[in-house]
Every structure is written in C-alpha cells, then in structure tokens.
N, C-alpha and C. Protein backbone atom coordinates (compact mmCIF):
# COMPACT_ATOMS: atom_id res chain seq x y z
N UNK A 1 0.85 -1.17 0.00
CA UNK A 1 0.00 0.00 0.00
C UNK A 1 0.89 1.24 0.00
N UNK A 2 0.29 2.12 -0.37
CA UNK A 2 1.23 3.48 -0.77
C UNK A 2 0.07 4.51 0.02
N UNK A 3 0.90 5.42 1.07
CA UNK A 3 -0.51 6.39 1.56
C UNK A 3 1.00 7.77 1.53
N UNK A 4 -0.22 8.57 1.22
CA UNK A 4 0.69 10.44 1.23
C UNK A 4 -0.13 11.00 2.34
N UNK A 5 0.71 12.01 2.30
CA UNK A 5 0.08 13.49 3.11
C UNK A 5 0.21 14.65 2.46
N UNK A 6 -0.43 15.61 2.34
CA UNK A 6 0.18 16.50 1.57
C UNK A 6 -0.49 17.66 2.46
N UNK A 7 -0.06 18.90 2.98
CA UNK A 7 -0.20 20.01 3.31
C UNK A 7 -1.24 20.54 2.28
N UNK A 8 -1.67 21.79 3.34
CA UNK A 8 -2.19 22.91 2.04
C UNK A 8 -1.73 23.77 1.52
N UNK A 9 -0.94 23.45 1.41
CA UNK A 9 -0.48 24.25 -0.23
C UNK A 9 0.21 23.50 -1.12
N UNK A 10 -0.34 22.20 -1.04
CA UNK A 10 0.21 21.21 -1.72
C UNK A 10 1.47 20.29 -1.43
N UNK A 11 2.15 20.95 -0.74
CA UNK A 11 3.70 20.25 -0.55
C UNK A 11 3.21 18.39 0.27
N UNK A 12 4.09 17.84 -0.55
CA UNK A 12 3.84 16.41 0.07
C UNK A 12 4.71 16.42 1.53
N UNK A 13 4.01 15.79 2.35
CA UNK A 13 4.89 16.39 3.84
C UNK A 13 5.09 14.36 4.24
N UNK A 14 4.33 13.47 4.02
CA UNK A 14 5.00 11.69 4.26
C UNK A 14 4.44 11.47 2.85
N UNK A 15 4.91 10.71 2.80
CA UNK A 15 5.48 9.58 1.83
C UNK A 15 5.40 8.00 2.38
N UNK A 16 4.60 7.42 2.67
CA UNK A 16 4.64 5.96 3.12
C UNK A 16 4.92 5.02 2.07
N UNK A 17 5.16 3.85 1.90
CA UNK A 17 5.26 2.74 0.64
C UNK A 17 5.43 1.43 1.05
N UNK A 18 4.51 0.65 0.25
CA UNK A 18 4.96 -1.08 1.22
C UNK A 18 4.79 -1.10 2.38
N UNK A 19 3.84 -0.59 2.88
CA UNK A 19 3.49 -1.06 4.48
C UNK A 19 2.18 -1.84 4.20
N UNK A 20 2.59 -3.20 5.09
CA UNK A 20 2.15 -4.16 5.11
C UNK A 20 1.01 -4.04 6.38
N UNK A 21 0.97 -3.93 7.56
CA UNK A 21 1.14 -3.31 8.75
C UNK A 21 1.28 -2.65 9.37
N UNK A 22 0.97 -1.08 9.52
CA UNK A 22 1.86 -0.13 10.37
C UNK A 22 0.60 0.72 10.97
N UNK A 23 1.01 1.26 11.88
CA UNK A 23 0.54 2.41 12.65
C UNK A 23 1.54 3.76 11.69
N UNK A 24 0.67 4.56 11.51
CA UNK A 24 1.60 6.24 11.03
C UNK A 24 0.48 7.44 11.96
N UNK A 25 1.30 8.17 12.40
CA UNK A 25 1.13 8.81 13.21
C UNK A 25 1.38 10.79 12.75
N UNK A 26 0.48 11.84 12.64
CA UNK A 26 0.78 12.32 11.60
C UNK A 26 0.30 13.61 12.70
N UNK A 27 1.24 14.46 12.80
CA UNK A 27 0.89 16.07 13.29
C UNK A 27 0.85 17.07 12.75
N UNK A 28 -0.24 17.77 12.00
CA UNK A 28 -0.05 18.85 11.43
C UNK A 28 0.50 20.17 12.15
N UNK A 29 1.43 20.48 11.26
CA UNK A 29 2.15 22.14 11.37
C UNK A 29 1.86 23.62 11.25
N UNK A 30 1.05 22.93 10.14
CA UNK A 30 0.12 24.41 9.41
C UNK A 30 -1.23 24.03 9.61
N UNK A 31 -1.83 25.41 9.79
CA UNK A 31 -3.09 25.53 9.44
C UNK A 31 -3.63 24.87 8.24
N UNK A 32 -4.71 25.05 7.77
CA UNK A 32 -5.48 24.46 6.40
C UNK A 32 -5.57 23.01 6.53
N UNK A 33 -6.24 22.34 5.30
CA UNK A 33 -7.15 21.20 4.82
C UNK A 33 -5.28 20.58 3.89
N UNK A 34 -5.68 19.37 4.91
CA UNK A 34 -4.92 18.44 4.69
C UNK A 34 -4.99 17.45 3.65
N UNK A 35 -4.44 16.86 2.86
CA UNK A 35 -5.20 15.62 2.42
C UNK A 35 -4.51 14.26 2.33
N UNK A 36 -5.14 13.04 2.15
CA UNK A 36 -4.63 12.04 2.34
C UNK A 36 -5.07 10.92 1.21
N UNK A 37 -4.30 10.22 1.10
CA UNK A 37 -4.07 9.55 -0.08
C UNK A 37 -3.54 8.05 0.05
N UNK A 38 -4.54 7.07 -0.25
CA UNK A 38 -4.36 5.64 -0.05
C UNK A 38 -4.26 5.15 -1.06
N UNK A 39 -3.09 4.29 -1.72
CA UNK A 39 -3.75 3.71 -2.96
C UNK A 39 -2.91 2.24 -2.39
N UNK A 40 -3.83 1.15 -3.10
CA UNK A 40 -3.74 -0.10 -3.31
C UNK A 40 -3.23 -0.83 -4.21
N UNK A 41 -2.20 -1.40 -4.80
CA UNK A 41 -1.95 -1.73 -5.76
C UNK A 41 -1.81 -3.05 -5.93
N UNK A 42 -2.27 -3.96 -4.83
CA UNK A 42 -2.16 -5.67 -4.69
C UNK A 42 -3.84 -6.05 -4.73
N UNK A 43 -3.55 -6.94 -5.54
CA UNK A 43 -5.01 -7.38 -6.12
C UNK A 43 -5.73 -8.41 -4.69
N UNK A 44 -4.80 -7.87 -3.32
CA UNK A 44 -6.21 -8.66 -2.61
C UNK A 44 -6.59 -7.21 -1.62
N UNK A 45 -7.65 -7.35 -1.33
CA UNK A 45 -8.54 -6.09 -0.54
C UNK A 45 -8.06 -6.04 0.75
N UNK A 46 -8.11 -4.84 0.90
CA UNK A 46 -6.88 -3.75 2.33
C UNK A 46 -8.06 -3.62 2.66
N UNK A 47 -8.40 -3.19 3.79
CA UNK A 47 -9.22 -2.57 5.09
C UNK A 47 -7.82 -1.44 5.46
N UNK A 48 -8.13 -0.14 5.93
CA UNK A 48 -7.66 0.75 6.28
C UNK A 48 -8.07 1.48 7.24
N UNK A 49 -8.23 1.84 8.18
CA UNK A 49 -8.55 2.47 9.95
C UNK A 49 -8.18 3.60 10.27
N UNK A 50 -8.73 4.53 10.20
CA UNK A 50 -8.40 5.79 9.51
C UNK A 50 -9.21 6.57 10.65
N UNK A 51 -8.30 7.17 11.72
CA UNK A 51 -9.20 8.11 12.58
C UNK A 51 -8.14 9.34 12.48
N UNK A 52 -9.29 10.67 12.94
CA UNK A 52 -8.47 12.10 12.94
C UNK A 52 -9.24 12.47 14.08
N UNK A 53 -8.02 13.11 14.76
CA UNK A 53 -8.19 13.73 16.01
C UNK A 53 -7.87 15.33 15.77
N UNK A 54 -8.96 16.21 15.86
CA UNK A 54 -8.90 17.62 16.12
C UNK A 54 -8.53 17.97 17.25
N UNK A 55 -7.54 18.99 17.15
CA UNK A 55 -6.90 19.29 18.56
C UNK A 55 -7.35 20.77 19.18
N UNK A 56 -7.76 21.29 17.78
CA UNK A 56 -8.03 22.69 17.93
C UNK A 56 -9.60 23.04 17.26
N UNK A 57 -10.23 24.12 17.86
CA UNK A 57 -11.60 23.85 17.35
C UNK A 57 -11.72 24.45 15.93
N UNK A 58 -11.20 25.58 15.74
CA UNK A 58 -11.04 26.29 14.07
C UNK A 58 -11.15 25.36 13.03
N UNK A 59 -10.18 24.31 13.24
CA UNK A 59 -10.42 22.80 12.05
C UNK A 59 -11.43 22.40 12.03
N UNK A 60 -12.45 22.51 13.01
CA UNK A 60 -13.47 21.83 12.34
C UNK A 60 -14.34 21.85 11.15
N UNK A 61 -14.47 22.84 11.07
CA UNK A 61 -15.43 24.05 9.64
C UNK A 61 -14.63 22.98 8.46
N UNK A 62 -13.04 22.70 8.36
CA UNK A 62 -12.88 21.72 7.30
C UNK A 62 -12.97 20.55 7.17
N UNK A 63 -13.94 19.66 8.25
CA UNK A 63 -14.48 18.63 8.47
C UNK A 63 -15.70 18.72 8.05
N UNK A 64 -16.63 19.58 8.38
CA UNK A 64 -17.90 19.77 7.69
C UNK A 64 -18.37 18.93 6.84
N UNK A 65 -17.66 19.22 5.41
CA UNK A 65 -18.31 18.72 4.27
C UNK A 65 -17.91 16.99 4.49
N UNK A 66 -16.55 16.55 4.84
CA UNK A 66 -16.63 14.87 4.77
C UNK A 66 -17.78 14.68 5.86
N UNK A 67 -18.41 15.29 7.12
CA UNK A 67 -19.21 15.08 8.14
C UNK A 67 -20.39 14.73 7.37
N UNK A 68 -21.07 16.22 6.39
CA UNK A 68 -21.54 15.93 5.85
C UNK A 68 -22.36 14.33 4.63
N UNK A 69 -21.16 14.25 4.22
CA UNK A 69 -21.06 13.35 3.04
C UNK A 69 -21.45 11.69 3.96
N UNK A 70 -20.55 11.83 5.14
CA UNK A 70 -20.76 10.60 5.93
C UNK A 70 -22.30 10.36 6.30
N UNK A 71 -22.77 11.79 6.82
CA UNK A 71 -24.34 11.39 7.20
C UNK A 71 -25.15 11.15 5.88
N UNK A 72 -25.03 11.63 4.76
CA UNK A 72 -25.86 11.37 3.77
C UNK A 72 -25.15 9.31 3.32
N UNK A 73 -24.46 9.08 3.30
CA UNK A 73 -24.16 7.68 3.25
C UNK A 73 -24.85 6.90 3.94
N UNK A 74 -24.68 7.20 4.95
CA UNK A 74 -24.88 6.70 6.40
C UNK A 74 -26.54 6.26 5.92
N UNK A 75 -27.16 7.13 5.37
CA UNK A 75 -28.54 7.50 5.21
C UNK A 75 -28.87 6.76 4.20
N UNK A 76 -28.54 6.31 2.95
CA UNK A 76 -28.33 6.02 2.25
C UNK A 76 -28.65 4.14 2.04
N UNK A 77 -27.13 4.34 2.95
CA UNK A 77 -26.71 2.50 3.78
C UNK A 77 -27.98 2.29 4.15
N UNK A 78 -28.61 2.57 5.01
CA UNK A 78 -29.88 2.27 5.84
C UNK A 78 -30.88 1.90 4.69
N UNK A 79 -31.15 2.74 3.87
CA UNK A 79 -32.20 2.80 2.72
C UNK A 79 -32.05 1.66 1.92
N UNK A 80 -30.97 1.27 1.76
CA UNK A 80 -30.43 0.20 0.57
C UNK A 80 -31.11 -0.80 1.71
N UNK A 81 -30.28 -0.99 3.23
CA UNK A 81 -30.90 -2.43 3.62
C UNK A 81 -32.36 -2.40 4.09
N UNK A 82 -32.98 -1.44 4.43
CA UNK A 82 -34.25 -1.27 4.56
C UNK A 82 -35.05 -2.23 3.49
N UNK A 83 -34.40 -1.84 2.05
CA UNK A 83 -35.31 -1.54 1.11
C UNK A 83 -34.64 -3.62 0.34
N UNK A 84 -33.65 -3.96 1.37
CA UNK A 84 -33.07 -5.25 1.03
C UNK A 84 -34.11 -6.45 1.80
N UNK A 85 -34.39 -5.38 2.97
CA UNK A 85 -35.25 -6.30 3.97
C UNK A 85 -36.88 -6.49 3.51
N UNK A 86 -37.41 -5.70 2.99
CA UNK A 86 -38.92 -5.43 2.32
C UNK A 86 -38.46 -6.52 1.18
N UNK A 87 -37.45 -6.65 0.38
CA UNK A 87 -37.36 -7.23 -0.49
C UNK A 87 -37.58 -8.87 0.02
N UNK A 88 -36.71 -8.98 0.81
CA UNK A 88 -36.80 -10.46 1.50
C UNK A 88 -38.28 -10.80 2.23
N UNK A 89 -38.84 -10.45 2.83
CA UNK A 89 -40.33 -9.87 3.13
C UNK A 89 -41.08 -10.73 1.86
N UNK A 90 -40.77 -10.05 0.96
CA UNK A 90 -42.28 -9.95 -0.10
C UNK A 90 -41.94 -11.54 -0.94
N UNK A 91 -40.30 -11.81 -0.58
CA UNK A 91 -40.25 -12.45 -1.64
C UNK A 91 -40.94 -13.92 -1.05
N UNK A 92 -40.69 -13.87 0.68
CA UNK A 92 -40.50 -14.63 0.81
C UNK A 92 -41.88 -14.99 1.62
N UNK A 93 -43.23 -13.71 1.25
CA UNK A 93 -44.61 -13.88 1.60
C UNK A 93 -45.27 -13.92 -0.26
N UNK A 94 -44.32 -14.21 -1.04
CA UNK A 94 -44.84 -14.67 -2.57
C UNK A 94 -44.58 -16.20 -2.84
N UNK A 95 -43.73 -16.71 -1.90
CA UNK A 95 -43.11 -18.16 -1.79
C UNK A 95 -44.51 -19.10 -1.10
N UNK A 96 -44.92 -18.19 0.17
CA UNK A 96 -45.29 -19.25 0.69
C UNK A 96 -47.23 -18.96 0.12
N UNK A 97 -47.74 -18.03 -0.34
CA UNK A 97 -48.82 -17.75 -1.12
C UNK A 97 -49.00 -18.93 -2.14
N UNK A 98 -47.64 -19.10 -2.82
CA UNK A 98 -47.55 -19.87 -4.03
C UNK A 98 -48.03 -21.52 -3.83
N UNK A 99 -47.33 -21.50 -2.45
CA UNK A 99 -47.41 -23.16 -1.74
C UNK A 99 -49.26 -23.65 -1.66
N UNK A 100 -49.66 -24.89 -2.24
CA UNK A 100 -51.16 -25.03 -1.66
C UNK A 100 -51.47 -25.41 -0.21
C-alpha cells in the first residue's frame, strides 16, 4: 500500500510505501485542509482504519463537508438495507402464497 500526506499548499509532507502493517502517526504544522491519499496496488482487498483527532476547534469548519457526506451515506446504507429487507419480506410472503 502506498498512503501520502500533503499540506495545504500542496507540498507532500509523508510519503509511506509497502506497508504491510503499520501504525503512522501524523501532526499537522500548518493551518489548512490536509489531504490524504491511499492507494492499493495488490489485487487482494486492504481494510484501512483511519481516525483524525482535532486538537483545535477552528479545524473543524474543514471537516464539515466529509461530516456531511458521511451522514448522507450513512442514510443512504440504511435505505439500501431497509429496502433489502422489504425485499426479503415480499419475496418470501410470494413463496409461501404460491405453496397449496
């Protein structure tokens, strides 16, 4: 796996590569919207654990929009299995209708 960091103003500030395993541990310097960057390049599926700790309250306002985006998912997720469970429901009160 390959993960970056990059400041705001672009400058790449880590560089990770080939970690198999690791804890990275990451303190911002500057102000501004950070970003981060995972890529995968082994054809079996990574799980990645990914928490951010605000230390200061000003950062939050650039959390917002992923906050955002999470609750509309979040919302979303629910709807899909809601709408997975009605499915199983009907299919499976059309099964036994069918039976004499």
């Amino acid at each position: 796996m390959l993960s970056k960091i990059k400041g705001p103003s672009g400058d790449q500030i880590h560089d990770f590569r080939d970690k198999i395993s690791d804890k990275i541990e990451f303190m911002a310097c500057q102000r501004g919207v950070h970003s981060f960057c995972f890529t995968n390049k082994s054809p079996y599926h990574e799980t990645i654990d990914f928490d951010v700790h605000v230390g200061h309250f000003s950062y939050y306002e650039h959390f917002r929009p992923l906050l955002d985006q999470t609750c509309k998912l979040e919302e979303a997720l629910y709807n899909i299995q809601f709408e997975q469970h009605w499915l199983e429901a009907q299919t499976e009160r059309d099964g036994s209708q069918s039976k004499p």
